[in-house]
PDB file of N, CA and C in Angstrom:
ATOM      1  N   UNK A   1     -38.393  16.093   0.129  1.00  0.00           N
ATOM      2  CA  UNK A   1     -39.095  15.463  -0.960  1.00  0.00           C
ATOM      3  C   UNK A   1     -39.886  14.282  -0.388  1.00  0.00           C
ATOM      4  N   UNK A   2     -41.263  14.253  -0.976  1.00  0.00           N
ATOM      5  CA  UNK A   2     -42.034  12.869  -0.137  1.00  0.00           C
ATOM      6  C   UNK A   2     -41.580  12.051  -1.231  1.00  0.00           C
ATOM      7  N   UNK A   3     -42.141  10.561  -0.691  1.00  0.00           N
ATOM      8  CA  UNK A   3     -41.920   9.562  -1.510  1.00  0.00           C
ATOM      9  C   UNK A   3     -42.924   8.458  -1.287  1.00  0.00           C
ATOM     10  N   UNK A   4     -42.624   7.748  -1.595  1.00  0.00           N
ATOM     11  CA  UNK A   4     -43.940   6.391  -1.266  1.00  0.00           C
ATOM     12  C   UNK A   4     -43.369   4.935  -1.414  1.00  0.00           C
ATOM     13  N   UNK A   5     -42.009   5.225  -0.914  1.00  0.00           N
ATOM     14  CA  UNK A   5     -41.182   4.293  -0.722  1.00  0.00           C
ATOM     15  C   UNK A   5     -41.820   3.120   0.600  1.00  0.00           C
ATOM     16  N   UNK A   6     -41.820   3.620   1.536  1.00  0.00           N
ATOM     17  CA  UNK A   6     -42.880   2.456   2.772  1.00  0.00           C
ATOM     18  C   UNK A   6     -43.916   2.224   2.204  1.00  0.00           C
ATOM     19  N   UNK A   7     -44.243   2.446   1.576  1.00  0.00           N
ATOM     20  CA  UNK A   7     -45.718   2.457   0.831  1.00  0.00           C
ATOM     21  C   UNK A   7     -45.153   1.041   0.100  1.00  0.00           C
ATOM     22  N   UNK A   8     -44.206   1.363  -0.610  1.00  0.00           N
ATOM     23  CA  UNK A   8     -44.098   0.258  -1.922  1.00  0.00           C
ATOM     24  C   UNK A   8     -43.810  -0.822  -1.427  1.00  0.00           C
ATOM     25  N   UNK A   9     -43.128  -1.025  -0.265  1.00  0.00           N
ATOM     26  CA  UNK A   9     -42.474  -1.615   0.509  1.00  0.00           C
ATOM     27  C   UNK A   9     -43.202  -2.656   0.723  1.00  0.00           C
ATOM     28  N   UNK A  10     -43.871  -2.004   2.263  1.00  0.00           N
ATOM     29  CA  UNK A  10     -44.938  -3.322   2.979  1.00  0.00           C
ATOM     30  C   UNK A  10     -45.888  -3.467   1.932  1.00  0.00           C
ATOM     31  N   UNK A  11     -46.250  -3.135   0.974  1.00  0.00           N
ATOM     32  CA  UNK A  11     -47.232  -3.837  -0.203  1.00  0.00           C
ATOM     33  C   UNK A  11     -46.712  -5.064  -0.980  1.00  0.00           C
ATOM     34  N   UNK A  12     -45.774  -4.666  -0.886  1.00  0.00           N
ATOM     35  CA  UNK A  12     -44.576  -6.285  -1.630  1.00  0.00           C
ATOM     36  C   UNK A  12     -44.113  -7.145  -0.169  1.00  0.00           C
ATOM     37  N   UNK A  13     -44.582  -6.704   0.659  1.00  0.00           N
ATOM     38  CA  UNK A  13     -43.709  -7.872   1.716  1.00  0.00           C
ATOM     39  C   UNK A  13     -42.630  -8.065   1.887  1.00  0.00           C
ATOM     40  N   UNK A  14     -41.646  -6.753   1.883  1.00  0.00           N
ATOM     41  CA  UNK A  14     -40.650  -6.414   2.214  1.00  0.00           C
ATOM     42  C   UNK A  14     -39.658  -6.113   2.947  1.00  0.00           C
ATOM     43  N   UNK A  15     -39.187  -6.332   3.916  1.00  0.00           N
ATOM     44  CA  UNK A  15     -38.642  -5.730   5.132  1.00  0.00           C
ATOM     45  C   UNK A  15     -37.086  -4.545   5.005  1.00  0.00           C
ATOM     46  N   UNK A  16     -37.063  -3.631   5.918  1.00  0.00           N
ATOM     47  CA  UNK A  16     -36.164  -2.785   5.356  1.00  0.00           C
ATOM     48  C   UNK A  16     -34.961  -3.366   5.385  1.00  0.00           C
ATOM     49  N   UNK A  17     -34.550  -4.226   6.156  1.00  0.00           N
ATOM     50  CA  UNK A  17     -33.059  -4.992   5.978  1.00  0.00           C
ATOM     51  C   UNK A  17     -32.835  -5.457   4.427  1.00  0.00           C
ATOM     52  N   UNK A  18     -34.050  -6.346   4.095  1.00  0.00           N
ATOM     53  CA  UNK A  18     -33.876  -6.722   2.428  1.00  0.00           C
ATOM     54  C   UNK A  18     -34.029  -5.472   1.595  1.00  0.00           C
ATOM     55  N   UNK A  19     -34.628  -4.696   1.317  1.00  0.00           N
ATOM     56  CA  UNK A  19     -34.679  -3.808   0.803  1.00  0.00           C
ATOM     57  C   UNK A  19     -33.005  -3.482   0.633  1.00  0.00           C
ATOM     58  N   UNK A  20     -32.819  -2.859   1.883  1.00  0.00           N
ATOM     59  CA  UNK A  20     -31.221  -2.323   2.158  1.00  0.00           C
ATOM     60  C   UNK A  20     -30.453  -3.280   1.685  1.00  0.00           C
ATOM     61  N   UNK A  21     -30.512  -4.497   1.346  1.00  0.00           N
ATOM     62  CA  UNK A  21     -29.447  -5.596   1.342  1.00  0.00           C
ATOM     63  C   UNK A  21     -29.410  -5.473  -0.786  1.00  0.00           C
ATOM     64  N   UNK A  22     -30.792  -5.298  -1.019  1.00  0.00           N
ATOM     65  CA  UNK A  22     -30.774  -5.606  -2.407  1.00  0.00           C
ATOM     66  C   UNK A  22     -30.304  -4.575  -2.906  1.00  0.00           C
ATOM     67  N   UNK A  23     -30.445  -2.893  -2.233  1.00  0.00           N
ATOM     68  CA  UNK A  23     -29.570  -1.749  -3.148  1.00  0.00           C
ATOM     69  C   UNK A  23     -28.856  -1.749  -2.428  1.00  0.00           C
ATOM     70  N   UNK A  24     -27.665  -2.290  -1.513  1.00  0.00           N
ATOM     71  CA  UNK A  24     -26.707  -2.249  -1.258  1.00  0.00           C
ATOM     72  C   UNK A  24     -26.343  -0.921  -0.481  1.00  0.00           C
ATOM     73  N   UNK A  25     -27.700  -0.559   0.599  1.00  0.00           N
ATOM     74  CA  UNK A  25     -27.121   0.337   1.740  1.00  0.00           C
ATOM     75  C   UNK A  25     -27.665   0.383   3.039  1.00  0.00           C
ATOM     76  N   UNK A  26     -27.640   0.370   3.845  1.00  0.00           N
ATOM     77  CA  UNK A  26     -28.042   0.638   5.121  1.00  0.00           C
ATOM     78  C   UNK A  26     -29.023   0.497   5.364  1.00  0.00           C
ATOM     79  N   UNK A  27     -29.674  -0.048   6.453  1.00  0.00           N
ATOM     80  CA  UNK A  27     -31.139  -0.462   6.596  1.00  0.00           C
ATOM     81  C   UNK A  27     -31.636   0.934   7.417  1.00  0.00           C
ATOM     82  N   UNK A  28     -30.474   1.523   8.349  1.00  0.00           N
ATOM     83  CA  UNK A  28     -30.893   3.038   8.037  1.00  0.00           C
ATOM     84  C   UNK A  28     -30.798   3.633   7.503  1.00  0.00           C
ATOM     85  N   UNK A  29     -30.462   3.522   6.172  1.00  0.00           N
ATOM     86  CA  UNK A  29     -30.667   4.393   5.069  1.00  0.00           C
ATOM     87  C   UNK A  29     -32.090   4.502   4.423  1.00  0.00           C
ATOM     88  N   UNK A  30     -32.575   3.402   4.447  1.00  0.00           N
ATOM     89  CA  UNK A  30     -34.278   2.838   3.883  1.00  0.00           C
ATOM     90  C   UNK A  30     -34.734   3.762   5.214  1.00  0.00           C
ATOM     91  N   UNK A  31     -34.413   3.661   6.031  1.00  0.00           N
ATOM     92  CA  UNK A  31     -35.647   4.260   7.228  1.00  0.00           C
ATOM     93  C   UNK A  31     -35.318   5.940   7.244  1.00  0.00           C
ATOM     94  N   UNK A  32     -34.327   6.516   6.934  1.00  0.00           N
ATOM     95  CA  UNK A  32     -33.854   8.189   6.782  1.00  0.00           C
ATOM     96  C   UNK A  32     -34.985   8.168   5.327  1.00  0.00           C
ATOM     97  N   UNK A  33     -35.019   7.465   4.548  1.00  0.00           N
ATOM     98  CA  UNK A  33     -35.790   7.934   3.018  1.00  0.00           C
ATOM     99  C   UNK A  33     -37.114   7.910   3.394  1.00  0.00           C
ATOM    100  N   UNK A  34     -37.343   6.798   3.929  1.00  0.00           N
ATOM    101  CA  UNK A  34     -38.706   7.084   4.325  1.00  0.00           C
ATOM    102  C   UNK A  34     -39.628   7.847   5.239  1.00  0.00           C
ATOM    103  N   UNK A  35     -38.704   8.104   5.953  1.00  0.00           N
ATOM    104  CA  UNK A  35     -39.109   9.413   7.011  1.00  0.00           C
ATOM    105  C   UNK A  35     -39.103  10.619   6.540  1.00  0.00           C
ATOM    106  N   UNK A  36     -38.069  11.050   5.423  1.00  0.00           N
ATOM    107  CA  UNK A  36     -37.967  11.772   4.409  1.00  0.00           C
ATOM    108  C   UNK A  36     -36.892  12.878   5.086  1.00  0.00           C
ATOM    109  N   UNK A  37     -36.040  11.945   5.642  1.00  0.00           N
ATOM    110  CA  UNK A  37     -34.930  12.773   6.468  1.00  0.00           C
ATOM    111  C   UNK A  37     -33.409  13.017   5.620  1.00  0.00           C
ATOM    112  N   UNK A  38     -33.852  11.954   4.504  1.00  0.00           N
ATOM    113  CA  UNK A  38     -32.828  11.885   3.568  1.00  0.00           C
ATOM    114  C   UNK A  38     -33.199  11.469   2.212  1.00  0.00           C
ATOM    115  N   UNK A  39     -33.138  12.599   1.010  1.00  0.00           N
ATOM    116  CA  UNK A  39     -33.381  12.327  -0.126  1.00  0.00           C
ATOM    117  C   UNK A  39     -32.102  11.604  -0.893  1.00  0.00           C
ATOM    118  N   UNK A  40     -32.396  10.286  -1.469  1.00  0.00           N
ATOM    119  CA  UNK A  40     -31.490   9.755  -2.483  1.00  0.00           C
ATOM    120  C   UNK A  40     -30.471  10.525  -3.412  1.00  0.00           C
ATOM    121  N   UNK A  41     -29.536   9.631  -3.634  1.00  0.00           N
ATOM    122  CA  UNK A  41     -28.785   9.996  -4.951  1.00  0.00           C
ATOM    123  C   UNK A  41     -29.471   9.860  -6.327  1.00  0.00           C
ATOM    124  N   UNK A  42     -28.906  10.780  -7.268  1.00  0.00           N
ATOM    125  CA  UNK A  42     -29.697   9.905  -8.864  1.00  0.00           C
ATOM    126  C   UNK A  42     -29.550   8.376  -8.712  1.00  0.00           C
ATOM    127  N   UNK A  43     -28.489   8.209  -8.281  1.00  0.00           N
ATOM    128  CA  UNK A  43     -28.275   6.966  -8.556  1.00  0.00           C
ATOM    129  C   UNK A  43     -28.853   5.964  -7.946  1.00  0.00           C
ATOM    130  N   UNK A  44     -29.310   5.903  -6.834  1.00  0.00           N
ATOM    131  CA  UNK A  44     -29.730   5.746  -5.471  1.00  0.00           C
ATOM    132  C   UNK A  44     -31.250   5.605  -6.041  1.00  0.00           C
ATOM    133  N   UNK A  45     -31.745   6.469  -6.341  1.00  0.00           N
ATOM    134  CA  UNK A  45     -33.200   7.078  -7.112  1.00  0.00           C
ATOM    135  C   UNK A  45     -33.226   6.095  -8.054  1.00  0.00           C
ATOM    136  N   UNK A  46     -32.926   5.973  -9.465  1.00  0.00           N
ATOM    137  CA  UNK A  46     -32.636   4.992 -10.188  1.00  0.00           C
ATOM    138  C   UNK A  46     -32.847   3.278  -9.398  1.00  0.00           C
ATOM    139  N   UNK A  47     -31.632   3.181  -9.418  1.00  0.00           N
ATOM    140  CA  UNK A  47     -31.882   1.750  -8.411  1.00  0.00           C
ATOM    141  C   UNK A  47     -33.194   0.998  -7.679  1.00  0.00           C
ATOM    142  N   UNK A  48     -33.640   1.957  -6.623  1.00  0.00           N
ATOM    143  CA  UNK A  48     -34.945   2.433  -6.157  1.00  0.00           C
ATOM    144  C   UNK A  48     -36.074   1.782  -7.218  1.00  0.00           C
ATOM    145  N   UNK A  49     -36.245   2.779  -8.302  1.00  0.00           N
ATOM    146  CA  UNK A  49     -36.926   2.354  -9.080  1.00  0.00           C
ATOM    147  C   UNK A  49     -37.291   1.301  -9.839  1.00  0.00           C
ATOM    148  N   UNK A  50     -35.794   1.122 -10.232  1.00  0.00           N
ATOM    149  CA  UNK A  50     -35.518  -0.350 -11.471  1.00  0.00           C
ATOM    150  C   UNK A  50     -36.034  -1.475 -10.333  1.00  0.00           C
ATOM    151  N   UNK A  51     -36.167  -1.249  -8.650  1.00  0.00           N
ATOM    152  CA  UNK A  51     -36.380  -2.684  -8.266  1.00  0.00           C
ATOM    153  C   UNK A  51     -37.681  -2.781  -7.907  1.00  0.00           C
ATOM    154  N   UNK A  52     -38.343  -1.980  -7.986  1.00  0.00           N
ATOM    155  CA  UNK A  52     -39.903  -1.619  -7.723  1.00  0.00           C
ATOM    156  C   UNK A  52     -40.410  -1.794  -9.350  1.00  0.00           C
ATOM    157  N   UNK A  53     -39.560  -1.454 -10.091  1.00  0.00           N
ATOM    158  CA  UNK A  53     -40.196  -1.848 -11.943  1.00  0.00           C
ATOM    159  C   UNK A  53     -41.240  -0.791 -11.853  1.00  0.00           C
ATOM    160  N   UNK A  54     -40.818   0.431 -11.438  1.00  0.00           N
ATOM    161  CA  UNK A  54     -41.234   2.201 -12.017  1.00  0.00           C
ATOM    162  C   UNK A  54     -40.762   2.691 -11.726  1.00  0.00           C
ATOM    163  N   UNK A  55     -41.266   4.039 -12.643  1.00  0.00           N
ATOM    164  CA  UNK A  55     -40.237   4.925 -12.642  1.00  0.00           C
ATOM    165  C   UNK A  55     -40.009   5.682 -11.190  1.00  0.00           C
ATOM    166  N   UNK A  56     -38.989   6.663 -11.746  1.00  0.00           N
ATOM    167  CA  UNK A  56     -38.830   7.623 -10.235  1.00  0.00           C
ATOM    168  C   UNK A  56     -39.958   8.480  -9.645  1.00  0.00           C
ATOM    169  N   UNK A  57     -40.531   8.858 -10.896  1.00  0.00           N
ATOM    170  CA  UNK A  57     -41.523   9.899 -10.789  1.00  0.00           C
ATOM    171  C   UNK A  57     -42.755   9.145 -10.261  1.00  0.00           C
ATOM    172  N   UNK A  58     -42.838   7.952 -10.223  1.00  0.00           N
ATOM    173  CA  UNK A  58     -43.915   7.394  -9.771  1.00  0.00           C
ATOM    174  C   UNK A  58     -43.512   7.024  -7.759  1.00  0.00           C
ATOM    175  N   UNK A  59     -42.050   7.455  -7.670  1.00  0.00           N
ATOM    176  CA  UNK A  59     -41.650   6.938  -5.901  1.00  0.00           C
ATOM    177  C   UNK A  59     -41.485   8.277  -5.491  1.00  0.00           C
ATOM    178  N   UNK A  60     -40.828   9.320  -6.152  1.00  0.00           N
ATOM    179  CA  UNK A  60     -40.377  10.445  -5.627  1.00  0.00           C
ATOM    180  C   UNK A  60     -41.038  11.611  -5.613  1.00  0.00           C
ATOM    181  N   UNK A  61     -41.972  12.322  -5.038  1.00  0.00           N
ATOM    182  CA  UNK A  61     -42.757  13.528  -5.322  1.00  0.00           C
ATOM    183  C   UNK A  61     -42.446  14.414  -5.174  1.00  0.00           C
ATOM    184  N   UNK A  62     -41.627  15.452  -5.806  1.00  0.00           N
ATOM    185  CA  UNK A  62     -40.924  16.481  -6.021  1.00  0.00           C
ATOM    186  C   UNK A  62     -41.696  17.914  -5.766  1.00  0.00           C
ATOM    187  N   UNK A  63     -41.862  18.495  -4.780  1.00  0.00           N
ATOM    188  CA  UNK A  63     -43.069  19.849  -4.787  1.00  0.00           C
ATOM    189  C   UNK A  63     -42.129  20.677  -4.750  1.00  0.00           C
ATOM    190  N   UNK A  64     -42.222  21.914  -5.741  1.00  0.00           N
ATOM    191  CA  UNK A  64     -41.198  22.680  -5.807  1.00  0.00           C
ATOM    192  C   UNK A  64     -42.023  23.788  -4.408  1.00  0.00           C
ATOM    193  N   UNK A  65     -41.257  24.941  -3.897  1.00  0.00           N
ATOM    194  CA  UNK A  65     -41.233  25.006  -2.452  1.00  0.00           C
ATOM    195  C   UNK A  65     -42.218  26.703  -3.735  1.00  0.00           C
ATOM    196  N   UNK A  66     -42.802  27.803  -2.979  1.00  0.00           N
ATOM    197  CA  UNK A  66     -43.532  28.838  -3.521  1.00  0.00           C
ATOM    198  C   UNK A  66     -42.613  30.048  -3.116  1.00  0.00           C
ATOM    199  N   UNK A  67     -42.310  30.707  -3.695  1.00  0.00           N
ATOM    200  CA  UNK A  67     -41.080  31.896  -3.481  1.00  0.00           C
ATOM    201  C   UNK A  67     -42.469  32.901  -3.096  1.00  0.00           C
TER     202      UNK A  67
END
């Protein structure tokens, strides 16, 4: 799943340690999401959002895959 999480990031002046410090996980955890090596929890997702003040659908881009 892409996202536009680094995106949101360095536009606010952010660094991934704070990031990681304010949802309470791993500063390699911020760098697996953004590489897109690791998609979030709902909950995780949520959080994410509420601290950026949008929604998910505006961080998480969901492409369903073509059978």
């Amino acid at each position: 799943m892409k996202n536009r999480l680094e995106e949101l990031r360095k536009q606010n002046g952010i660094k991934q340690e704070d990031l990681a410090s304010a949802l309470e996980v791993s500063r390699q955890t911020i760098g697996s999401l953004e590489n897109g090596r690791y998609n979030p929890s709902i909950i995780l997702a949520f959080k994410i959002a509420r601290f950026f003040g949008l929604t998910i659908e505006d961080i998480f881009i969901y492409e369903e895959e073509e059978k």
